[in-house]
Protein backbone atom coordinates (compact mmCIF):
# COMPACT_ATOMS: atom_id res chain seq x y z
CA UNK A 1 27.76 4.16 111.97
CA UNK A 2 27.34 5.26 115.80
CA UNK A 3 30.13 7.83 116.31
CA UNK A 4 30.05 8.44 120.26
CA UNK A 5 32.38 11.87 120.48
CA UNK A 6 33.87 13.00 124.35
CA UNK A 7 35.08 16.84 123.80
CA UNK A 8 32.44 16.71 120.91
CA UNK A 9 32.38 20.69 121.73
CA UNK A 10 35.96 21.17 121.25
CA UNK A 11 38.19 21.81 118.56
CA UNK A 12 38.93 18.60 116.89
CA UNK A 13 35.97 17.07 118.29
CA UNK A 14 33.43 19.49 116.52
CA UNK A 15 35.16 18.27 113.41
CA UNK A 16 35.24 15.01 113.95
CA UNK A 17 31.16 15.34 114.27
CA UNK A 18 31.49 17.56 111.03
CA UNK A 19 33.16 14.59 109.40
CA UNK A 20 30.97 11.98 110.26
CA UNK A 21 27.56 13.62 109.31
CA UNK A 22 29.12 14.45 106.02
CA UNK A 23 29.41 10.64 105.86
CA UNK A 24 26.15 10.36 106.98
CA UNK A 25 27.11 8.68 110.32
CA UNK A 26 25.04 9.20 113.56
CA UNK A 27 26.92 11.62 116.08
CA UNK A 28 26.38 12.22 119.94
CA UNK A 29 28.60 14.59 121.17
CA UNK A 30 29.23 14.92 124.77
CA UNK A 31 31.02 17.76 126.62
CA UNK A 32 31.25 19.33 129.91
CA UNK A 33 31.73 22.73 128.17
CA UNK A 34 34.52 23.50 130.20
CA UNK A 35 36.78 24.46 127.08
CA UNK A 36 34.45 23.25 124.62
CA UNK A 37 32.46 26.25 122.67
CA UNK A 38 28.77 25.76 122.07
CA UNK A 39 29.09 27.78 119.29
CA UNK A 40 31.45 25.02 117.85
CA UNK A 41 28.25 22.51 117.29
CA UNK A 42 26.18 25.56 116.97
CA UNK A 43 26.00 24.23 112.84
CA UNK A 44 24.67 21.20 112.97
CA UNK A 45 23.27 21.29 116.70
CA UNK A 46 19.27 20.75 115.06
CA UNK A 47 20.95 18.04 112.47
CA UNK A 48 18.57 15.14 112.72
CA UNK A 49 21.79 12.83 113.30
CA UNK A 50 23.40 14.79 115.77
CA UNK A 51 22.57 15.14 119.39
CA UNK A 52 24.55 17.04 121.72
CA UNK A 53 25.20 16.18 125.57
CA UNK A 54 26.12 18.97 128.03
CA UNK A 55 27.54 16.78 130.46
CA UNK A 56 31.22 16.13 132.89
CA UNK A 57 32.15 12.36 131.63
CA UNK A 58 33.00 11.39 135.04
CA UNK A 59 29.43 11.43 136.15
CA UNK A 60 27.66 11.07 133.20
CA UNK A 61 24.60 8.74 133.76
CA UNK A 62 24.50 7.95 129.87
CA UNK A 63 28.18 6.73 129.46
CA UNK A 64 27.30 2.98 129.54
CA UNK A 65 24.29 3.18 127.76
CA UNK A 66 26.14 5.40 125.29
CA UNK A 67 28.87 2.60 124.84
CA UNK A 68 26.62 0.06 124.05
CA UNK A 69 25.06 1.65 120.83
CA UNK A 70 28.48 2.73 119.67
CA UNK A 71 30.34 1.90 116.63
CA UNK A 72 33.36 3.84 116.96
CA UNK A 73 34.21 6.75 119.90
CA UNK A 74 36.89 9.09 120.06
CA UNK A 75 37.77 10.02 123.47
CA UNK A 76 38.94 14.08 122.85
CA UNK A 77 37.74 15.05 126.30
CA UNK A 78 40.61 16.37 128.21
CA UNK A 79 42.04 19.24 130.35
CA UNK A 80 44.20 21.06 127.26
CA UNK A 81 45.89 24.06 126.19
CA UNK A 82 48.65 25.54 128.10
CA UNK A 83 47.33 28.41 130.24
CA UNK A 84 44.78 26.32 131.06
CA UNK A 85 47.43 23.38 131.93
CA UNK A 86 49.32 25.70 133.77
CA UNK A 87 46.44 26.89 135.95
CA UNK A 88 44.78 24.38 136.66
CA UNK A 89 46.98 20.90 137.32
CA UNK A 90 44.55 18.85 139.73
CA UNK A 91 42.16 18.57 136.93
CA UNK A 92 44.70 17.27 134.45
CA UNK A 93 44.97 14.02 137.06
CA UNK A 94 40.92 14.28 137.35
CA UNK A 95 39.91 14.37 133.65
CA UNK A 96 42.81 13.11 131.41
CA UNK A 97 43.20 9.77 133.53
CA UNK A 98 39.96 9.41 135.46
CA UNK A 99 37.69 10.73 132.73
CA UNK A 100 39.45 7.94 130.29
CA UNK A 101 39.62 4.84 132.66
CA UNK A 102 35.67 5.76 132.80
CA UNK A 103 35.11 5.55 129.56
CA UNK A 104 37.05 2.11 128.66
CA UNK A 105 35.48 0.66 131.40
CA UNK A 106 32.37 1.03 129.95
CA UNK A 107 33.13 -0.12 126.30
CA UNK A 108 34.94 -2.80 128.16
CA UNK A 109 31.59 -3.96 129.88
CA UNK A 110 29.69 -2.81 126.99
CA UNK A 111 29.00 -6.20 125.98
CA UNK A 112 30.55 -5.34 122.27
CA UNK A 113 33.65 -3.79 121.24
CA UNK A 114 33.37 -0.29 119.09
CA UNK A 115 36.61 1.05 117.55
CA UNK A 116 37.71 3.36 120.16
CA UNK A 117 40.30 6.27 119.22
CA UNK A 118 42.20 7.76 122.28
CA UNK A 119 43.65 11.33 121.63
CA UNK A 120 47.59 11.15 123.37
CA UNK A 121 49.82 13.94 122.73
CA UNK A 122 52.96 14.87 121.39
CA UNK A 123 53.59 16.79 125.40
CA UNK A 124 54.48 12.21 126.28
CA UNK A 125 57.99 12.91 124.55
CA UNK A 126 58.75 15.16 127.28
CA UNK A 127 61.75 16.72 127.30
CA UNK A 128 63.16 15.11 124.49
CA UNK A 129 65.77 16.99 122.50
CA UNK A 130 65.78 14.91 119.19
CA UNK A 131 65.22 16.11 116.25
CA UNK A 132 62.33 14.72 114.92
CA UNK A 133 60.24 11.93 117.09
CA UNK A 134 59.22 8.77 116.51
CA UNK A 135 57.28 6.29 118.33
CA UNK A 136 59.85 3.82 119.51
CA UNK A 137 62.27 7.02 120.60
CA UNK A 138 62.51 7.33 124.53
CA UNK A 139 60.18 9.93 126.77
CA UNK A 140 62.06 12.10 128.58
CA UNK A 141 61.00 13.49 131.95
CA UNK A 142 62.40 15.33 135.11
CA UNK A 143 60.63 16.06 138.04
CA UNK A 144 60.25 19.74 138.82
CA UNK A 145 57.31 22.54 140.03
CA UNK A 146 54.86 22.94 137.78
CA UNK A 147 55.21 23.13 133.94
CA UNK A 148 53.51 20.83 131.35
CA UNK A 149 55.05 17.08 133.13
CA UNK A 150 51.59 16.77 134.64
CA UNK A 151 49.85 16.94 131.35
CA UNK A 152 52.37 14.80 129.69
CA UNK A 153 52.23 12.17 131.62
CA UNK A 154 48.50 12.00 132.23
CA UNK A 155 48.83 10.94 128.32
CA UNK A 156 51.39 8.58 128.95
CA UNK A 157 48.79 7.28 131.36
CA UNK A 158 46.37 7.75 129.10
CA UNK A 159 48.51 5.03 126.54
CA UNK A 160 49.02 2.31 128.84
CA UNK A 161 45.47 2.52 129.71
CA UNK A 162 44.20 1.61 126.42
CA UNK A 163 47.65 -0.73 126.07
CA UNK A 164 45.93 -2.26 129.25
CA UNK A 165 42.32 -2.54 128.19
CA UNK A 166 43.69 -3.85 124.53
CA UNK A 167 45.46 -6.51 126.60
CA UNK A 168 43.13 -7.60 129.29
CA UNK A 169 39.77 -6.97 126.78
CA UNK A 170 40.46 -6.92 123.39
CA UNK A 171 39.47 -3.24 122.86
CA UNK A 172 40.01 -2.13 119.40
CA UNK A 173 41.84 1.01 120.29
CA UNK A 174 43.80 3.13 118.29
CA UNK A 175 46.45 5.74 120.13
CA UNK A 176 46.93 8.86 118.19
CA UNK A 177 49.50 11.42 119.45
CA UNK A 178 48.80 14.69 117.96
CA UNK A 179 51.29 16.98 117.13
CA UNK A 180 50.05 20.82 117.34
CA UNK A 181 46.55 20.84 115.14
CA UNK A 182 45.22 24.15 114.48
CA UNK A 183 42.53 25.33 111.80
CA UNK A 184 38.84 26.75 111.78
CA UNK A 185 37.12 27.37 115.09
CA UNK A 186 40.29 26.90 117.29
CA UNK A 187 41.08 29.90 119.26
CA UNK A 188 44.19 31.33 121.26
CA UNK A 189 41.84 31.73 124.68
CA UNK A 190 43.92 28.58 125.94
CA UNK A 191 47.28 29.41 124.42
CA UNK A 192 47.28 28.21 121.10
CA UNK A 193 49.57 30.10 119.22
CA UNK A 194 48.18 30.06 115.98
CA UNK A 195 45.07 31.67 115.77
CA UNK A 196 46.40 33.69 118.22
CA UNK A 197 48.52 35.04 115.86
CA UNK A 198 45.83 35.67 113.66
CA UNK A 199 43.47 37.28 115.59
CA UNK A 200 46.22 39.89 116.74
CA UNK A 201 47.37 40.71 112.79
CA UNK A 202 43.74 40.67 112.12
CA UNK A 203 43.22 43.37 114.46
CA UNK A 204 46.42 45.43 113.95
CA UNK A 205 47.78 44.47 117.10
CA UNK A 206 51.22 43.40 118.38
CA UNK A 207 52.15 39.62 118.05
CA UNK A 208 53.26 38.47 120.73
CA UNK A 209 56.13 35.70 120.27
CA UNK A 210 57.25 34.02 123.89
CA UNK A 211 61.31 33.75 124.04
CA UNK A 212 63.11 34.33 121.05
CA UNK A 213 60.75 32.97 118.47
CA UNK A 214 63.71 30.32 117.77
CA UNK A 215 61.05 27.22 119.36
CA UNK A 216 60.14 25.15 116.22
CA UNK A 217 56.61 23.42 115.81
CA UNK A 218 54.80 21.46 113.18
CA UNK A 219 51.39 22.51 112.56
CA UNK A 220 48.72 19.72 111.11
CA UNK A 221 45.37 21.17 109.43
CA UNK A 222 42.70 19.70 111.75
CA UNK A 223 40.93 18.83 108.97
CA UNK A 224 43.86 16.59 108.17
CA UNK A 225 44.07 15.49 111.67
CA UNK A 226 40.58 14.37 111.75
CA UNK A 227 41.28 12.54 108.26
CA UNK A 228 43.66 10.53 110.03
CA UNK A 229 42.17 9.46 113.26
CA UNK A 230 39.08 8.23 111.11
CA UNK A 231 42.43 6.20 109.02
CA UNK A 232 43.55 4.63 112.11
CA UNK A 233 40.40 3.74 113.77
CA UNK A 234 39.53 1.55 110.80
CA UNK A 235 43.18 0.09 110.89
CA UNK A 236 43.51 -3.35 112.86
CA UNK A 237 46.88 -3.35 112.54
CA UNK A 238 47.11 0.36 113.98
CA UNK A 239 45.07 -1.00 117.58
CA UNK A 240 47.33 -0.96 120.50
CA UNK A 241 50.04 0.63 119.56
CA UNK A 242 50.75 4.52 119.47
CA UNK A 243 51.12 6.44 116.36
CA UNK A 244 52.18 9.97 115.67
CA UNK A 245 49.49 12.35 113.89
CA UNK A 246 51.32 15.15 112.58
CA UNK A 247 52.60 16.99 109.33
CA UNK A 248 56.46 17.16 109.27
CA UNK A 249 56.75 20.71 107.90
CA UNK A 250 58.55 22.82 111.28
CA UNK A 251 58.55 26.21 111.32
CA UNK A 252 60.12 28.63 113.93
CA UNK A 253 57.22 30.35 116.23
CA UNK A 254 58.95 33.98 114.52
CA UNK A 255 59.15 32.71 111.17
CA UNK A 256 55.16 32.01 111.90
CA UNK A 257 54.48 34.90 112.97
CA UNK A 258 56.20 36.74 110.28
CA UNK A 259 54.41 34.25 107.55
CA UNK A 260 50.41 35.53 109.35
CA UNK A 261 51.02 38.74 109.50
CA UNK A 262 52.35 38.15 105.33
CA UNK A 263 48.98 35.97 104.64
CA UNK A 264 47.09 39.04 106.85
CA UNK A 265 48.31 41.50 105.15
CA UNK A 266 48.59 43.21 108.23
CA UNK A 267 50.83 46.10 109.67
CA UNK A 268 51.44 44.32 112.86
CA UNK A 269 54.65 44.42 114.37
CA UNK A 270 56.39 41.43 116.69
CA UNK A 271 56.94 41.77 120.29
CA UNK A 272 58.89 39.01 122.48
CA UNK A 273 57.80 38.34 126.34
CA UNK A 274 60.56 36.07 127.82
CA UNK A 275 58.85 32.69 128.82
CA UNK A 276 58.78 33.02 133.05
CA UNK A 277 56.91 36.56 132.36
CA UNK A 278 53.92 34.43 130.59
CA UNK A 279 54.11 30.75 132.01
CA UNK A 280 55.70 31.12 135.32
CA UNK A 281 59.42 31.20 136.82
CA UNK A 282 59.23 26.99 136.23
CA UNK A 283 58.19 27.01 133.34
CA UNK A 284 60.61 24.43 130.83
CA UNK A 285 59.52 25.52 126.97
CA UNK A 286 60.35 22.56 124.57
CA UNK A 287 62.45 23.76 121.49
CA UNK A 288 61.50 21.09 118.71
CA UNK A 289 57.96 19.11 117.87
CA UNK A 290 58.48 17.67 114.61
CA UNK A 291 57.06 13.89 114.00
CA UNK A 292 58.22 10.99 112.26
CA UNK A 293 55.13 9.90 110.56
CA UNK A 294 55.88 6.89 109.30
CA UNK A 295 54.16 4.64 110.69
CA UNK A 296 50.56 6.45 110.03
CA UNK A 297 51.86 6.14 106.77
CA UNK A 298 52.44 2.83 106.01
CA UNK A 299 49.08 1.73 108.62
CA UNK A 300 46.93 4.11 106.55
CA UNK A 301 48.07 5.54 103.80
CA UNK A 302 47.56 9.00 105.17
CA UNK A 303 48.80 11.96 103.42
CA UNK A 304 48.09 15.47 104.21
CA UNK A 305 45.73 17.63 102.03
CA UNK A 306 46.08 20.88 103.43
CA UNK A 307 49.12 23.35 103.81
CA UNK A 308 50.16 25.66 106.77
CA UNK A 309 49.10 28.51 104.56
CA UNK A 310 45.82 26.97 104.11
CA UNK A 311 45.03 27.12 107.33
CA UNK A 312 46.11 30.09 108.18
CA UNK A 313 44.02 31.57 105.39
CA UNK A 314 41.14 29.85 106.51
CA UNK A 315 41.33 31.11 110.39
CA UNK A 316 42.16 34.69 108.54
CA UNK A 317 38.31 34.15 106.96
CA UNK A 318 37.13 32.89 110.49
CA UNK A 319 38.13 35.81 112.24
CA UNK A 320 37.46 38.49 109.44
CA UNK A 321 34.61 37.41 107.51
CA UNK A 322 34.64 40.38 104.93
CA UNK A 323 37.78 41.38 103.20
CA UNK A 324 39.31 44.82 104.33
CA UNK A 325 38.72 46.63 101.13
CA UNK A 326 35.30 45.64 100.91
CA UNK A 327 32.68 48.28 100.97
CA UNK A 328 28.98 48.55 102.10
């Protein structure tokens, strides 16, 4: 296959591309390097299947060309992370909506249709207090200054986009709405708490829990993630129609903290910073993220390989490649 990857330098995208040459596929990866890392691609960037293309979406020359030769593209490239959400709004409107009407444009005019994934977010519930969240459950917003609405509903937007373009074109596009992934080669530059977390016990230093710690979150292996957007862009019956990618284990940000500095081995203590101190006086923190993942279950099959502890173990090897008690 032709895997066409926007954010290929990200996170999840420099898995995806990890995935797919395993497979064998051919990968371009495009990325404007914004938040992307070249040392994410830095593996594989001479891999005689991969080509990598420093580039902002929006006025990249190649897109239609790109679109043409594709057999499947997963559209990662976005404004994320919240200190950078926080800081920088305009561009949330700029990339997250503009960057992905661009690119189904051009598979729409492609003259074929590739499987298309589009990366949504868990942030489109909102403020919704449920206790776990599925699909068909109702997005709650407010207006109010600042905060993470902006970035929620530029995935919204993002949904009825490809809703639109499945509509009007026929796109095969799958919506995946990603609950908190975190694994190897994500870092806490952006605000993502767990290798954060890590790289402070790692280095003796204070982790730093916002609020009370009480928040809960459920954290997916990437690697899992990436298993399951590669499920669900093969799915017909998955195109059109949002579905939650997500583990349903929930842990409480302290109890998280308490279980890296445990899997660290660490002497790090916990400090708490109440939330307007590190977001801002307007800043509304959401107090559950836990999915209902049925229906990625019963459209794919999907089960998750990899436990909270094996990630955190694996970011632990990341960040300290030797063991402490190892000796020259």
């Amino acid at each position: 296959m032709n895997i066409l990857i926007t954010g290929g330098a990200g996170f999840i995208g420099s898995h995806v591309a990890t995935f797919h040459l395993e497979r064998g596929d051919e990968v371009v990866a495009v990325d404007d390097l914004s938040t992307g890392n070249p040392a994410n691609v830095e593996a594989f960037k001479s891999h005689p299947r991969f080509r990598f293309v420093h580039a902002d979406l929006l006025a990249w020359p190649g897109l239609a060309g790109a679109a043409k030769v594709a057999d499947r593209i997963y559209h990662l490239a976005a404004v994320v992370g919240m200190f950078r959400v926080l800081k920088d709004p305009v561009r949330i409107t700029k990339v997250n909506v503009g960057a992905t009407e661009a690119l189904l444009e051009a598979v729409a005019t492609s003259g074929h249709l590739p499987q298309v994934v589009i990366a949504s977010s868990s942030s489109v519930y909102g403020r919704s207090e449920a206790k776990e969240l599925g699909e068909e459950d109702d997005v709650v917003f407010t207006p109010h200054d600042g905060g993470l609405t902006g970035y929620g509903l530029s995935k919204l937007v993002n949904e009825i986009q490809a809703h639109a373009y499945r509509e009007s074109f026929g796109l095969p596009v799958a919506v995946a709405r990603l609950f908190n992934a975190a694994g190897p080669r994500q870092t806490g530059t952006y605000g993502f708490v767990v290798p954060r977390f890590v790289d402070e016990a790692v280095k003796g230093k204070p982790l730093t829990v916002y609020g009370d710690g009480r928040q809960t979150r459920s954290f997916c292996d990437v690697r899992d993630t990436v298993a399951a957007l590669d499920l669900l862009a093969g799915c017909r019956a998955a195109y059109g129609v949002p579905v939650n990618v997500g583990t349903t284990r929930e842990i409480s940000i302290l109890d998280l903290a308490k279980l890296v500095i445990e899997r660290t081995g660490s002497n790090s203590e916990i400090t708490f910073v109440p939330f307007d101190e590190a977001y801002g006086a307007h800043f509304e923190h959401i107090m559950r993220r836990r999915p209902v993942v049925r229906r990625l279950q019963e459209l794919t099959g999907f089960r998750p390989r990899f436990t909270l502890e094996n990630t955190i173990d694996d970011l632990v090897s990341s960040h300290r490649p030797a063991p402490l008690h190892a000796h020259a």
